[in-house]
Protein backbone atom coordinates (compact mmCIF):
# COMPACT_ATOMS: atom_id res chain seq x y z
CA UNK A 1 3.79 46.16 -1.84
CA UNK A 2 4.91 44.95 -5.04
CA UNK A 3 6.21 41.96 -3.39
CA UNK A 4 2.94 40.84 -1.38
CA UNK A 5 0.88 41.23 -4.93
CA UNK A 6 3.39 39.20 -6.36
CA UNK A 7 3.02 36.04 -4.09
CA UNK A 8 -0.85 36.54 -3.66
CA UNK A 9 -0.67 35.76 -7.39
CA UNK A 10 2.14 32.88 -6.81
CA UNK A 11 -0.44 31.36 -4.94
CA UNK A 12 -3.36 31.88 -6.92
CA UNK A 13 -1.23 30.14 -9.63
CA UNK A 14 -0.02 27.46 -7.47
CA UNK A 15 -3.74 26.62 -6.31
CA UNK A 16 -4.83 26.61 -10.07
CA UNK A 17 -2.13 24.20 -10.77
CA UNK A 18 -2.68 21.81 -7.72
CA UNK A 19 -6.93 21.96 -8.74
CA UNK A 20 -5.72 20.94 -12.51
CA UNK A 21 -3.68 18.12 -11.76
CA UNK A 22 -5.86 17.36 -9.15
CA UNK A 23 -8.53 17.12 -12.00
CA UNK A 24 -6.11 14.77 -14.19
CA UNK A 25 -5.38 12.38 -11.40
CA UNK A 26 -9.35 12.46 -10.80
CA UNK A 27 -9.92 11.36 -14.35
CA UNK A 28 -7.61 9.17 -14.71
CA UNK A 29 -8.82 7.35 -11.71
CA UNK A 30 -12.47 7.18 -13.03
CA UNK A 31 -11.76 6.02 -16.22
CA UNK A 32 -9.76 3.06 -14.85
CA UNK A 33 -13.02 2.63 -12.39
CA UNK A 34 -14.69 2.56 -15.71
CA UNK A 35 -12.57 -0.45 -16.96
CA UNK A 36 -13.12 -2.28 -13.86
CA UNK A 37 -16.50 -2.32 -14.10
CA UNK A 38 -16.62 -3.18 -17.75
CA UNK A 39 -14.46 -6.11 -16.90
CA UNK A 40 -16.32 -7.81 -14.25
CA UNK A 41 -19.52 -7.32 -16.19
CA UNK A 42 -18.08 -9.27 -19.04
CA UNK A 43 -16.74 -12.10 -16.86
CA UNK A 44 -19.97 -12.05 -15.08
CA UNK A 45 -21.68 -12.16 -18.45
CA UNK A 46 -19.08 -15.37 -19.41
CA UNK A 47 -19.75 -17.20 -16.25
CA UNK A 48 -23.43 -16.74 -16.32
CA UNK A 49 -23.51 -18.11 -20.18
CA UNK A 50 -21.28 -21.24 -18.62
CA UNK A 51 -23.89 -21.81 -15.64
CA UNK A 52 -26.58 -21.55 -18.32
CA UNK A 53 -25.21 -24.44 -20.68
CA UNK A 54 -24.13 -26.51 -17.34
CA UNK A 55 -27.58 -26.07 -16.11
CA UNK A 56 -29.23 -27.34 -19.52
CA UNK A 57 -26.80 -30.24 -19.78
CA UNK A 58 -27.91 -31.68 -16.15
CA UNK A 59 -31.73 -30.89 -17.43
CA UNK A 60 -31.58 -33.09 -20.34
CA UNK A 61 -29.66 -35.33 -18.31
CA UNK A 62 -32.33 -35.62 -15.91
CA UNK A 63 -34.82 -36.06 -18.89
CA UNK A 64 -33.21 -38.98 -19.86
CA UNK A 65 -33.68 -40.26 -16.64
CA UNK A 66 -37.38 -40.34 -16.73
């Protein structure tokens, strides 16, 4: 009897380990998610800045033109 209570609670243990690790490995993964995302909105910002200036350039180019 002793025995059976014993590994019910080896379980129990085990399953609160695995759900705490799992946790980590969940948070870890989000906050690199998190990066991501914060990286390719600042190269997004960068390249929309450069298409800006480009874009003004070939305006007043054009201007000139006329």
């Amino acid at each position: 009897m002793e025995i059976k209570i014993g590994l019910e609670k080896l379980a129990r243990d085990s399953k609160a380990q695995v759900s705490a690790e799992l946790i980590l490995i969940m948070a870890a993964v989000l906050a690199v998610a998190i990066l991501l995302v914060k990286q390719l909105q600042d190269t997004a910002k960068s390249g929309s800045k450069k298409i800006d200036e480009k874009a003004d350039k070939v305006f007043k180019e054009i201007d000139k033109i006329k």
